[in-house]
N, C-alpha and C. Protein backbone atom coordinates (compact mmCIF):
# COMPACT_ATOMS: atom_id res chain seq x y z
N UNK A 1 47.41 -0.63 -9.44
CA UNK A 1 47.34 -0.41 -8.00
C UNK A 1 46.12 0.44 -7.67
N UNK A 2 45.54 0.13 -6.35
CA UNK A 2 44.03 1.19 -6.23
C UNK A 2 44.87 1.67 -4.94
N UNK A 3 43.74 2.90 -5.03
CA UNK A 3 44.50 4.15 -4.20
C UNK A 3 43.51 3.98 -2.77
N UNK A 4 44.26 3.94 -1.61
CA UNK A 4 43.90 3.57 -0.76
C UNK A 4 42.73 4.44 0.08
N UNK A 5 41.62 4.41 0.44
CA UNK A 5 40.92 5.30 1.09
C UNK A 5 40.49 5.61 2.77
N UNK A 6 40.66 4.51 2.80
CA UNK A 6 40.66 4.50 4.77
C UNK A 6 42.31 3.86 5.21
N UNK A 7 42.54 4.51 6.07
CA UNK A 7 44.03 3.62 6.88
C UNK A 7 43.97 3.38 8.59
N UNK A 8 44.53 2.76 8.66
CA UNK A 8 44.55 2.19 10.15
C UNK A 8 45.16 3.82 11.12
N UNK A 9 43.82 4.12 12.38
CA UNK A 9 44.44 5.47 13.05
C UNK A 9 44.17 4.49 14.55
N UNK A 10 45.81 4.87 14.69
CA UNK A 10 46.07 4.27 16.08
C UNK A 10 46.70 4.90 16.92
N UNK A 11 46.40 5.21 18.00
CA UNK A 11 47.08 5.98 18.85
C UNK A 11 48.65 5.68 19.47
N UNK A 12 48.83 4.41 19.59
CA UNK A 12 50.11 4.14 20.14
C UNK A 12 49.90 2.39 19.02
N UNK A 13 50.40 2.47 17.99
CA UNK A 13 50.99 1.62 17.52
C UNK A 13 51.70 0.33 18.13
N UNK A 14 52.16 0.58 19.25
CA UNK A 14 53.58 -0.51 19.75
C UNK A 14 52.62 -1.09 20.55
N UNK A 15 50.97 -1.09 20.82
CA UNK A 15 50.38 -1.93 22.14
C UNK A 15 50.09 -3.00 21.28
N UNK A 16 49.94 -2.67 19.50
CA UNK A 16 49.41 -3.88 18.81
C UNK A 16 50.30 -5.17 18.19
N UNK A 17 49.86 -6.29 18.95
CA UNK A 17 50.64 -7.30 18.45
C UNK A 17 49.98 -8.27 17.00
N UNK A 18 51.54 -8.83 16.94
CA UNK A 18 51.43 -9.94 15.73
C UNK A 18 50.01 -10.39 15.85
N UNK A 19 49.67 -11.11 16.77
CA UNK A 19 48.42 -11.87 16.85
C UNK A 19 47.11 -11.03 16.98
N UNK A 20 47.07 -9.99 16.86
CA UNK A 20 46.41 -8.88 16.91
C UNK A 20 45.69 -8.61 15.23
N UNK A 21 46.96 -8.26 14.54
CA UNK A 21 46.76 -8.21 13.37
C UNK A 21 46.74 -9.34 12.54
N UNK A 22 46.70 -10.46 12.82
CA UNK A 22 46.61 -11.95 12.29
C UNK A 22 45.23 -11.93 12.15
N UNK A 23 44.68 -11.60 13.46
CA UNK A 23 43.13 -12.15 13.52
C UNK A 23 42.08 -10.88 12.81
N UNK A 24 43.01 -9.61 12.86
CA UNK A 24 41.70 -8.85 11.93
C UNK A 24 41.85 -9.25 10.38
N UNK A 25 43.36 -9.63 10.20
CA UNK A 25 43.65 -9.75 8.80
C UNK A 25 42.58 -11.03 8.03
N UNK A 26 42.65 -11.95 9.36
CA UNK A 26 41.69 -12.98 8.93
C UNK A 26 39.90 -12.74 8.31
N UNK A 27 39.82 -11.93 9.19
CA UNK A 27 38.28 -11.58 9.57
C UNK A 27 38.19 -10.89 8.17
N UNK A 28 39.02 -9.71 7.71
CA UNK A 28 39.45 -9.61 6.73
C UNK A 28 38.79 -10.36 5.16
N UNK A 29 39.95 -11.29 5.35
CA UNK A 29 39.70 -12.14 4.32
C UNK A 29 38.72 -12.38 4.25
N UNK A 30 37.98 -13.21 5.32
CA UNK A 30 36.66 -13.91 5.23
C UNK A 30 35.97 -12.90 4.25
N UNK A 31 35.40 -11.84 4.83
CA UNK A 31 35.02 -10.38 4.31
C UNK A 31 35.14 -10.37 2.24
N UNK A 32 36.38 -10.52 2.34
CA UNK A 32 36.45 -10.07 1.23
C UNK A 32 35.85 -11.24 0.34
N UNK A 33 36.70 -12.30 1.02
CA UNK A 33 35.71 -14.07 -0.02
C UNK A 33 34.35 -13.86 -0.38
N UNK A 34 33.67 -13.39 1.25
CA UNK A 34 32.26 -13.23 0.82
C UNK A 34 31.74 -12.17 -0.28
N UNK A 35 33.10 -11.19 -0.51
CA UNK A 35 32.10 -10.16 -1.33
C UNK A 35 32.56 -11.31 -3.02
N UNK A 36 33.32 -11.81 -3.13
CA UNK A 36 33.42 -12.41 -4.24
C UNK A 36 32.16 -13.60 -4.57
N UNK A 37 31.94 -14.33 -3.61
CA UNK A 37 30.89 -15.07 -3.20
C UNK A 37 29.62 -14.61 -3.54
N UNK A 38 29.16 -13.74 -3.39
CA UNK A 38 28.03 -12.81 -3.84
C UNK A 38 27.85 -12.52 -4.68
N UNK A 39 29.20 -12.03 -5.68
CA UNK A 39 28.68 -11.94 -7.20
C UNK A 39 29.04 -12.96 -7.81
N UNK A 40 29.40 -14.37 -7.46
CA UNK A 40 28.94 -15.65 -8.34
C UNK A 40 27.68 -15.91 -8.31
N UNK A 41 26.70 -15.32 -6.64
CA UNK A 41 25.58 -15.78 -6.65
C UNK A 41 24.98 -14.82 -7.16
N UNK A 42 24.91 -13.68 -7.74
CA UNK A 42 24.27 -12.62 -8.61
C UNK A 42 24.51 -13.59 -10.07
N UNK A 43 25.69 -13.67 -10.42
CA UNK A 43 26.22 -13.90 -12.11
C UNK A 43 25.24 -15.23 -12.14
N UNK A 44 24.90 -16.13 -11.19
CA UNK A 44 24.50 -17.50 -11.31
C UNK A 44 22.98 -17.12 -11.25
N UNK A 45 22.13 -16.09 -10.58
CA UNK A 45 20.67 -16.22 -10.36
C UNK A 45 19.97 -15.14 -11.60
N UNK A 46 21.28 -14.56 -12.25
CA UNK A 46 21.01 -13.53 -13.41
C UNK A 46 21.10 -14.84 -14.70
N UNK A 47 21.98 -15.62 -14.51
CA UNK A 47 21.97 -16.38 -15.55
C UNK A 47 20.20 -17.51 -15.23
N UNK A 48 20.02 -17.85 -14.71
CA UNK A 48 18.85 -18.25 -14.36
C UNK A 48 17.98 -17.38 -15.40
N UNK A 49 17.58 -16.16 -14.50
CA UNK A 49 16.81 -15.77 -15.06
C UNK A 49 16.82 -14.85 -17.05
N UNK A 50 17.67 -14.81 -17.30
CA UNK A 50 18.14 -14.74 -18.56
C UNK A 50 17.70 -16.17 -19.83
N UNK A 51 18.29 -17.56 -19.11
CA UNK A 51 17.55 -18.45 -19.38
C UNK A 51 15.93 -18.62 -19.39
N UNK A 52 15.27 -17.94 -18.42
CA UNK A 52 13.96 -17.44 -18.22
C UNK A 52 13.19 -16.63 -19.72
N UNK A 53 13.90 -15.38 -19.58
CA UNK A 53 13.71 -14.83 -20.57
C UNK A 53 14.13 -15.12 -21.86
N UNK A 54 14.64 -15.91 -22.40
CA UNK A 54 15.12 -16.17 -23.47
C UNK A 54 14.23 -17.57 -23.80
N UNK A 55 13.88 -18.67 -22.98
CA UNK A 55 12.33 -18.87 -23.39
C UNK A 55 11.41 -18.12 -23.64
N UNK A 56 11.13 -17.07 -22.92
CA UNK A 56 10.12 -16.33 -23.51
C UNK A 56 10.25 -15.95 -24.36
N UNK A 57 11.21 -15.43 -25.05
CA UNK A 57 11.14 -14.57 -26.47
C UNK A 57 11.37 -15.82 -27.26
N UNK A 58 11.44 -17.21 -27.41
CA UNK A 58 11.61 -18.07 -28.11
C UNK A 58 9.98 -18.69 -28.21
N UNK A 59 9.49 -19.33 -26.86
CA UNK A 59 7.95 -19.50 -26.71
C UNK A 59 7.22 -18.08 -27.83
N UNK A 60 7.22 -17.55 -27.56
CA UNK A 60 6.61 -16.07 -27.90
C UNK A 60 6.92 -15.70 -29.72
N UNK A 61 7.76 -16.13 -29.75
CA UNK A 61 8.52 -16.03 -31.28
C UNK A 61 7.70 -17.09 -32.35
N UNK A 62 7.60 -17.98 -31.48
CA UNK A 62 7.12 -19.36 -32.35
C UNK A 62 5.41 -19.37 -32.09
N UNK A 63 4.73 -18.56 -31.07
CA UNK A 63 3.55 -18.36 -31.51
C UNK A 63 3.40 -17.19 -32.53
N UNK A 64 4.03 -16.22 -32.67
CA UNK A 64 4.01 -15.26 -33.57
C UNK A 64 4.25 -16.04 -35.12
N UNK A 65 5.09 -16.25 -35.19
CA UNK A 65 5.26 -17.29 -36.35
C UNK A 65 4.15 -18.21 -36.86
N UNK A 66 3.67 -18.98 -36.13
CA UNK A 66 2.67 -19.91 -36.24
C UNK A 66 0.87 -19.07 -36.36
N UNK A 67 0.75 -17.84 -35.78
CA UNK A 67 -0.08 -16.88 -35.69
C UNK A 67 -0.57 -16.39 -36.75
N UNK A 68 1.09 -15.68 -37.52
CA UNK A 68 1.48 -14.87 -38.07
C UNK A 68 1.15 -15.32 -40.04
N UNK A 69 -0.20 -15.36 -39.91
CA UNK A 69 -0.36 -15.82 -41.67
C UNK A 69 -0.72 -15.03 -42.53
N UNK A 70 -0.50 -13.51 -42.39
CA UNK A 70 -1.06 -12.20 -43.28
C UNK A 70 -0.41 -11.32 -42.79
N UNK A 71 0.47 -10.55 -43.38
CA UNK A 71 1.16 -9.48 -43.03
C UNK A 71 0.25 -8.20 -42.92
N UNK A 72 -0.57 -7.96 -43.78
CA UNK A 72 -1.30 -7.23 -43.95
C UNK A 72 -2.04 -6.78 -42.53
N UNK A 73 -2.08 -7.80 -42.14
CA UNK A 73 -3.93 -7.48 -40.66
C UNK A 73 -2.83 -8.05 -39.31
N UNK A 74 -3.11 -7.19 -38.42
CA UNK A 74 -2.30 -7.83 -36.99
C UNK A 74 -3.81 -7.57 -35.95
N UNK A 75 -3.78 -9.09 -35.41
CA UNK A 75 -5.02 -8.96 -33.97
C UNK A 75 -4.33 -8.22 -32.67
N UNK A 76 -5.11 -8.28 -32.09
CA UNK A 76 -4.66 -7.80 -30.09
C UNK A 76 -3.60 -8.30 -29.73
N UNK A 77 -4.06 -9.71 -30.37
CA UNK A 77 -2.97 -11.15 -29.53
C UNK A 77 -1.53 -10.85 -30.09
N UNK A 78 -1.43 -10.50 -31.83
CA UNK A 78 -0.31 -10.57 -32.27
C UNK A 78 0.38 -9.36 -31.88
N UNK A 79 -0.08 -8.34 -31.57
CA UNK A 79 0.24 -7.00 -30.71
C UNK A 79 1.16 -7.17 -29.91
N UNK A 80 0.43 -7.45 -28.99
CA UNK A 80 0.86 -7.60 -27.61
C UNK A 80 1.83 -8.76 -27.43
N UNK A 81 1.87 -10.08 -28.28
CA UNK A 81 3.12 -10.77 -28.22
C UNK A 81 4.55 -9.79 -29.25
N UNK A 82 3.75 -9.77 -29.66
CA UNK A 82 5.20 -8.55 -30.28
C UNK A 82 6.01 -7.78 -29.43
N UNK A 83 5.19 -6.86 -28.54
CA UNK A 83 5.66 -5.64 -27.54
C UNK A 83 6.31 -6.74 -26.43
N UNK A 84 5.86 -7.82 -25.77
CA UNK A 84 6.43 -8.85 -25.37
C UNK A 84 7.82 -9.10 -25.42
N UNK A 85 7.90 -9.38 -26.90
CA UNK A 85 8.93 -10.06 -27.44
C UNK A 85 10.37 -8.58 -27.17
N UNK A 86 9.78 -7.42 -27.81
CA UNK A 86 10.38 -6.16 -27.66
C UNK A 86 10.89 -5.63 -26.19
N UNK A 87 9.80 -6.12 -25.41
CA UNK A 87 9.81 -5.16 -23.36
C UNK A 87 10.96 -6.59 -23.18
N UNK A 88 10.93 -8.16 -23.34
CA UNK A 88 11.62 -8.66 -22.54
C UNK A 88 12.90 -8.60 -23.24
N UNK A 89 13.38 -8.63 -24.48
CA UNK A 89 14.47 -8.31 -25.43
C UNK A 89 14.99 -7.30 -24.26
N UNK A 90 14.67 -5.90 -24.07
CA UNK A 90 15.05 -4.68 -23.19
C UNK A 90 15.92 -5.08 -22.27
N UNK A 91 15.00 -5.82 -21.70
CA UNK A 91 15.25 -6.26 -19.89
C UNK A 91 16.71 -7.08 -20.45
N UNK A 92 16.05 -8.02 -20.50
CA UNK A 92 17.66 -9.06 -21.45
C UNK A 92 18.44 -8.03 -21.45
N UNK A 93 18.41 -7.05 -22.39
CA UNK A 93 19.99 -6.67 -22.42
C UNK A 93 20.57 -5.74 -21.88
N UNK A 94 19.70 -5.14 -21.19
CA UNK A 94 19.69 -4.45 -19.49
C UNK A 94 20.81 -4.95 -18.68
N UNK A 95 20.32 -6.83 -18.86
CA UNK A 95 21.05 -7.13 -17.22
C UNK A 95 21.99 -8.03 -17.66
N UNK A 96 22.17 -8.09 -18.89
CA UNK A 96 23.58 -8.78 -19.27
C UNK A 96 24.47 -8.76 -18.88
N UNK A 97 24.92 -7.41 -18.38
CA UNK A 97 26.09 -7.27 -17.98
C UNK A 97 26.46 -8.02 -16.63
N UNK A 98 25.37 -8.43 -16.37
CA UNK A 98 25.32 -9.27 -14.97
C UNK A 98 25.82 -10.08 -14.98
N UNK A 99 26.18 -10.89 -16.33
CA UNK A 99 26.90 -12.13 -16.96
C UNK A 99 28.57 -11.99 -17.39
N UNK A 100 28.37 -10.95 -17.69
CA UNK A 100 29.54 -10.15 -18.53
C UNK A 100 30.84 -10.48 -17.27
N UNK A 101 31.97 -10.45 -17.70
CA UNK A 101 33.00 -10.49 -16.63
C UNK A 101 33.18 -9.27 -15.81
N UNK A 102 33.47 -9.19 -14.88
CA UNK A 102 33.34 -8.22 -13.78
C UNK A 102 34.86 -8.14 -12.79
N UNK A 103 35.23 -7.23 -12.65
CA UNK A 103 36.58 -6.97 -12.07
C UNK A 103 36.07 -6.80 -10.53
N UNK A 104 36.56 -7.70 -10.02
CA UNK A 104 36.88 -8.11 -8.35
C UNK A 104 38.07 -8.41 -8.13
N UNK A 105 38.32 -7.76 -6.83
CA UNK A 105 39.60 -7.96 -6.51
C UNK A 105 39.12 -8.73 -5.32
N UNK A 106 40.16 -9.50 -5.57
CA UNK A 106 40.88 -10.98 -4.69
C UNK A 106 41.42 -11.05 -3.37
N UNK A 107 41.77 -11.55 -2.67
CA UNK A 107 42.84 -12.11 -1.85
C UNK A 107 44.09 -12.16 -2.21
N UNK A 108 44.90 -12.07 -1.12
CA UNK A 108 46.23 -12.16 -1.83
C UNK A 108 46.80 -10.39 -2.46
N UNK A 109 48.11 -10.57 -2.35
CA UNK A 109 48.98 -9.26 -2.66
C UNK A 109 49.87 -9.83 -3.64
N UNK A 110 50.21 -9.27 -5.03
CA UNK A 110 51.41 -9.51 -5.68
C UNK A 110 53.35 -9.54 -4.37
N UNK A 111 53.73 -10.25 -4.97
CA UNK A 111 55.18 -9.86 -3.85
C UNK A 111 55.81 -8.36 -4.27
N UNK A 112 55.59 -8.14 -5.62
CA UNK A 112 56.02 -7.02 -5.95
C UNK A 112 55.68 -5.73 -5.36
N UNK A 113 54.27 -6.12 -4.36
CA UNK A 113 53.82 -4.90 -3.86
C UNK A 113 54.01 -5.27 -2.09
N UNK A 114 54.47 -6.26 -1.99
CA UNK A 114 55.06 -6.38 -0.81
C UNK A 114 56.27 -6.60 -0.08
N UNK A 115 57.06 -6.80 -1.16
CA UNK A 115 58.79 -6.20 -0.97
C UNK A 115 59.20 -4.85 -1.36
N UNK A 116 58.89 -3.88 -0.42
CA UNK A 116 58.98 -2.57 -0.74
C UNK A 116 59.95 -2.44 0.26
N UNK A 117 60.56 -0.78 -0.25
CA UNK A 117 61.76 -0.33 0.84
C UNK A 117 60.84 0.05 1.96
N UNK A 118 59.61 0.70 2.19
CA UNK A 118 59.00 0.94 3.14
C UNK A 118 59.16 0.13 4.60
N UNK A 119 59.06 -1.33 4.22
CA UNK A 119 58.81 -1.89 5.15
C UNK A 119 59.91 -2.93 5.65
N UNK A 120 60.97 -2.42 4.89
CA UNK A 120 62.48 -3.38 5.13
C UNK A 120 63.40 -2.05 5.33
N UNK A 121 63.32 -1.16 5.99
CA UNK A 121 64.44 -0.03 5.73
C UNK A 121 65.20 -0.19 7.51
N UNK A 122 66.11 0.26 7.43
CA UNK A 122 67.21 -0.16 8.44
C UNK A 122 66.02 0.46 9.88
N UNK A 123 65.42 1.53 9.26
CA UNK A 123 64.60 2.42 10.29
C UNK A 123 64.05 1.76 11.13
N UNK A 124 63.18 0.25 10.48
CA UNK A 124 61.92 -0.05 11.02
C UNK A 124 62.31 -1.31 11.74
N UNK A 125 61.56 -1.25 13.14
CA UNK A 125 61.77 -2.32 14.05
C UNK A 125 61.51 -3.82 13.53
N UNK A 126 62.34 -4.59 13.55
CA UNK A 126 62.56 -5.97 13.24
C UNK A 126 61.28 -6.62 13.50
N UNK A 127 60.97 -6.16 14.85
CA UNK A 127 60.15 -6.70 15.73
C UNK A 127 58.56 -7.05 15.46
N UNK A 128 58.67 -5.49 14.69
CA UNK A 128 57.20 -5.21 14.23
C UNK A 128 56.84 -5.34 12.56
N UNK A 129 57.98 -5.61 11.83
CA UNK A 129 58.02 -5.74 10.35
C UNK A 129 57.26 -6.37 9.85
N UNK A 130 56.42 -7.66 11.00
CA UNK A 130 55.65 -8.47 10.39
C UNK A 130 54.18 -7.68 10.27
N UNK A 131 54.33 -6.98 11.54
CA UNK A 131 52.74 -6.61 12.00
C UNK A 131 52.43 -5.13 11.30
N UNK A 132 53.38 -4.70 10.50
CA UNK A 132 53.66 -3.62 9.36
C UNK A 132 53.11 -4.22 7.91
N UNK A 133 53.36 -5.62 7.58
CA UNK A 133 52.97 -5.63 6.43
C UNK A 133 51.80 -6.27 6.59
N UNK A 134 51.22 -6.85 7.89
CA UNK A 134 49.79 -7.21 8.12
C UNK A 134 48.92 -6.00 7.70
N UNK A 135 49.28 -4.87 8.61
CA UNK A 135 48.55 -3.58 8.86
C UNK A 135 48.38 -2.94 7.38
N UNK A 136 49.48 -2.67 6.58
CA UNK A 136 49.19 -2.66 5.14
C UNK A 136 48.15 -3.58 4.28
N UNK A 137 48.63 -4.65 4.53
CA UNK A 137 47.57 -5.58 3.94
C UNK A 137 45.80 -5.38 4.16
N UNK A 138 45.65 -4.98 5.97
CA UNK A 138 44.75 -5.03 5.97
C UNK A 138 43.98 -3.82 5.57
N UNK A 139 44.62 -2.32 5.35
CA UNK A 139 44.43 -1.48 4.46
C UNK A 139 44.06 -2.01 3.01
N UNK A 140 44.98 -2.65 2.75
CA UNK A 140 44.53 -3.18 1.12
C UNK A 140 43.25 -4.00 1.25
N UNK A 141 42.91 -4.86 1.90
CA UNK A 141 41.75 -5.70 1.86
C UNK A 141 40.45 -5.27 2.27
N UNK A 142 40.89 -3.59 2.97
CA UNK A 142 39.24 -3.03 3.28
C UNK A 142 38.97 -2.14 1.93
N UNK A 143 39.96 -1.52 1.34
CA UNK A 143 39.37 -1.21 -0.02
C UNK A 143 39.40 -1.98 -1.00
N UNK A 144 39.66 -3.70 -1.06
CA UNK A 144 38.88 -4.68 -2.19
C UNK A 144 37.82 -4.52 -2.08
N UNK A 145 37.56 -4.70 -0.37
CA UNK A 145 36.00 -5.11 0.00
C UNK A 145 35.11 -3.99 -0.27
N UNK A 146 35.21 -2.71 -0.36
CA UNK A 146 34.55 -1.62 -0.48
C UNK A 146 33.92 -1.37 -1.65
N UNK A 147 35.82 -1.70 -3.03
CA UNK A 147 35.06 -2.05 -4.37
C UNK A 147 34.26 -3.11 -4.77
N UNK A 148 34.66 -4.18 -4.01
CA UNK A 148 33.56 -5.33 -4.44
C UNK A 148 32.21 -5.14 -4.32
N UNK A 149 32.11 -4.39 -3.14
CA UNK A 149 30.24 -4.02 -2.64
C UNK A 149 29.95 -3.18 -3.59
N UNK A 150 30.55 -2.14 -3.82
CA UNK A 150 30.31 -1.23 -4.73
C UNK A 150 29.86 -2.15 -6.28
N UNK A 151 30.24 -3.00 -6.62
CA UNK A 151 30.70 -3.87 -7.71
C UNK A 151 28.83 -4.60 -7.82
N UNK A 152 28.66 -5.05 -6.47
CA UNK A 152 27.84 -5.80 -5.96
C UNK A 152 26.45 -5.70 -6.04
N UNK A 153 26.94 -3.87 -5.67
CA UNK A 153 25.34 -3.27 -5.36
C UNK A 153 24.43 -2.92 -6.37
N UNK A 154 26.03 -2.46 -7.49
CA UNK A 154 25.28 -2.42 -8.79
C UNK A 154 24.34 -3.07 -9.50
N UNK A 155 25.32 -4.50 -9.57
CA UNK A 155 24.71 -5.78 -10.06
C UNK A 155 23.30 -6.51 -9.38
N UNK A 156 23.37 -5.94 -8.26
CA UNK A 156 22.16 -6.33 -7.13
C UNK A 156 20.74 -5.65 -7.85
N UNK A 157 21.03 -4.27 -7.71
CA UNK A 157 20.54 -3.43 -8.34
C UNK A 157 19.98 -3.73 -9.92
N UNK A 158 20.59 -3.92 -10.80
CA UNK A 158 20.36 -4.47 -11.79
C UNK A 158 19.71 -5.27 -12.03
N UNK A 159 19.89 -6.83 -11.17
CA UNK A 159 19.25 -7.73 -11.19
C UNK A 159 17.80 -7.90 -10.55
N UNK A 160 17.40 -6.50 -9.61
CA UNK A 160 16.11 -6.49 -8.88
C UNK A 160 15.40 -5.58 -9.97
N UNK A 161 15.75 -4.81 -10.60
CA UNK A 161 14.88 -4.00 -11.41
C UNK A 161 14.98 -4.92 -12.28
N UNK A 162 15.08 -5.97 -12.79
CA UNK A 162 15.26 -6.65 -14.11
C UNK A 162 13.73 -7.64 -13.29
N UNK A 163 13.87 -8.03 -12.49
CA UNK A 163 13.01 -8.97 -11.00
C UNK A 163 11.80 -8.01 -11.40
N UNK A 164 11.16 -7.35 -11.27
CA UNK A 164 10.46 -5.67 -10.72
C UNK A 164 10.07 -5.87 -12.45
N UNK A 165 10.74 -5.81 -13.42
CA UNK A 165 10.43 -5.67 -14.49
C UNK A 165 9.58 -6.53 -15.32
N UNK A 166 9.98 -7.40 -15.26
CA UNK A 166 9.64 -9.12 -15.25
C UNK A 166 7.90 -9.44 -14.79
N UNK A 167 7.89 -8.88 -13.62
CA UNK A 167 6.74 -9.09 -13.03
C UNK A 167 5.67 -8.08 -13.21
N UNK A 168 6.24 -6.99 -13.73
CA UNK A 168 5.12 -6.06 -14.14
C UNK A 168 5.07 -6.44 -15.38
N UNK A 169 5.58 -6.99 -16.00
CA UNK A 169 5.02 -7.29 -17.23
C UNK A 169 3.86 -7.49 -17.64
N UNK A 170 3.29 -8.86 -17.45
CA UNK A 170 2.39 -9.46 -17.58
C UNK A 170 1.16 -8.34 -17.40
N UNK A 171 1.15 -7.45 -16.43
CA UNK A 171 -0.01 -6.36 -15.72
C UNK A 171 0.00 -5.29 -16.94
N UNK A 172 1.01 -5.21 -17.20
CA UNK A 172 1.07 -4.09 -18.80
C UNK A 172 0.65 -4.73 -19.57
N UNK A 173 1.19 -5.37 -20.39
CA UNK A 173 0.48 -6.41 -21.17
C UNK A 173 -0.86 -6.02 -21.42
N UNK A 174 -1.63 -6.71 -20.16
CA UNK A 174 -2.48 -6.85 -19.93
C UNK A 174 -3.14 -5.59 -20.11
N UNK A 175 -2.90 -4.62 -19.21
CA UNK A 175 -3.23 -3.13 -19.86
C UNK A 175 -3.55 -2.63 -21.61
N UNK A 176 -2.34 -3.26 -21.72
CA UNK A 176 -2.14 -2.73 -23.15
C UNK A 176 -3.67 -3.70 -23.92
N UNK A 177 -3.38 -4.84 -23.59
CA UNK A 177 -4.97 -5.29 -24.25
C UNK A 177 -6.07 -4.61 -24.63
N UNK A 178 -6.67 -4.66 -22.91
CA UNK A 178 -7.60 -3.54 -22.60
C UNK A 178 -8.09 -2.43 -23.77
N UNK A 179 -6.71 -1.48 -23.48
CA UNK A 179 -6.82 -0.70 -24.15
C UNK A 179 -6.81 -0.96 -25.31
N UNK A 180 -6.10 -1.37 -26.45
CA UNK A 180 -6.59 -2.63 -27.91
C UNK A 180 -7.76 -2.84 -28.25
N UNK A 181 -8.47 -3.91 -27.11
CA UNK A 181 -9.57 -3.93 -27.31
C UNK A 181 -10.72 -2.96 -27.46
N UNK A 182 -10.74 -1.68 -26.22
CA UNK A 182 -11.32 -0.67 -26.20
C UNK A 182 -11.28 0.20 -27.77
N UNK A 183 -10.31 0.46 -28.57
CA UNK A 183 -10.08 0.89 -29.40
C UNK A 183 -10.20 0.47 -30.79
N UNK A 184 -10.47 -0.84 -30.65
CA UNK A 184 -11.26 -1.89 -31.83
C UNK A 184 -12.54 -1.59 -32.23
């Protein structure tokens, strides 16, 4: 069970109807689908680019190999595909976890957490019993959505510095030459 952090503050309770709480509960949902929605499209554009990188260290592997005919003596070229092979290895396993399974919460309530005495006790108006376990619910579905973003931002995060990383590459690299060469 997650521990709830925001709750519904209402001044007079009894003005809000069934259809009231139907339609935020909905809006709701939508909400929460989309935060699930988002990290298939993170897990799916990380796997992309993972595929990306994993040519490279394969391309990159097999010129080293093919390069690679004296252990003894290493050029610029074999350098710098090495550190290559090493900076994108990093990144790779940086943003794996981007792939990795990831705990999101869903739609939907177990019944076990919605046949409670709370909301069936002789106390509570018949009337409103429905729009009681809406109002709960929709408590529960603003802190999925809160952890999911949270979930989200990480992975967002992850996947743009991995983006950011990627692309400076090549400019280091390149640096690193330079300097190679200068030092030859």
């Amino acid at each position: 069970m997650i521990t709830k952090t925001w709750s519904i503050q209402l001044s007079n309770e009894n003005n809000v109807t069934l259809d009231d709480v139907k339609f935020i509960f909905s809006q709701a949902e939508k909400r929460l689908d989309d935060t699930i929605k988002t990290g298939e499209s993170i897990a799916s554009k990380t796997t992309t680019l993972l595929t990306l990188m994993t040519g490279i260290i394969v391309g990159v592997s097999a010129y080293l190999i093919n390069k690679w005919t004296d252990f003894k003596t290493f050029d610029n070229k074999t350098i710098i595909a090495a550190v290559s092979i090493i900076y994108v290895f990093f990144v790779l396993v940086y943003m794996i976890r981007n792939v990795l399974p990831n705990h999101y919460y869903v739609a939907g309530s177990l019944p076990k957490d919605l046949f409670i005495d709370a909301f069936f006790k002789d106390d509570v108006d018949r009337k409103k019993q429905t729009t009681y376990i809406y109002m709960s619910e929709i408590e529960d579905y603003q802190l999925r959505i809160d952890k999911n973003w949270i979930t989200n931002d990480e992975r967002w995060s992850k996947y743009i510095t991995s983006v950011i990383a990627l692309l400076i590459m090549p400019f280091a690299l390149a640096i690193l030459y330079i300097i190679l060469e200068a030092t030859r």
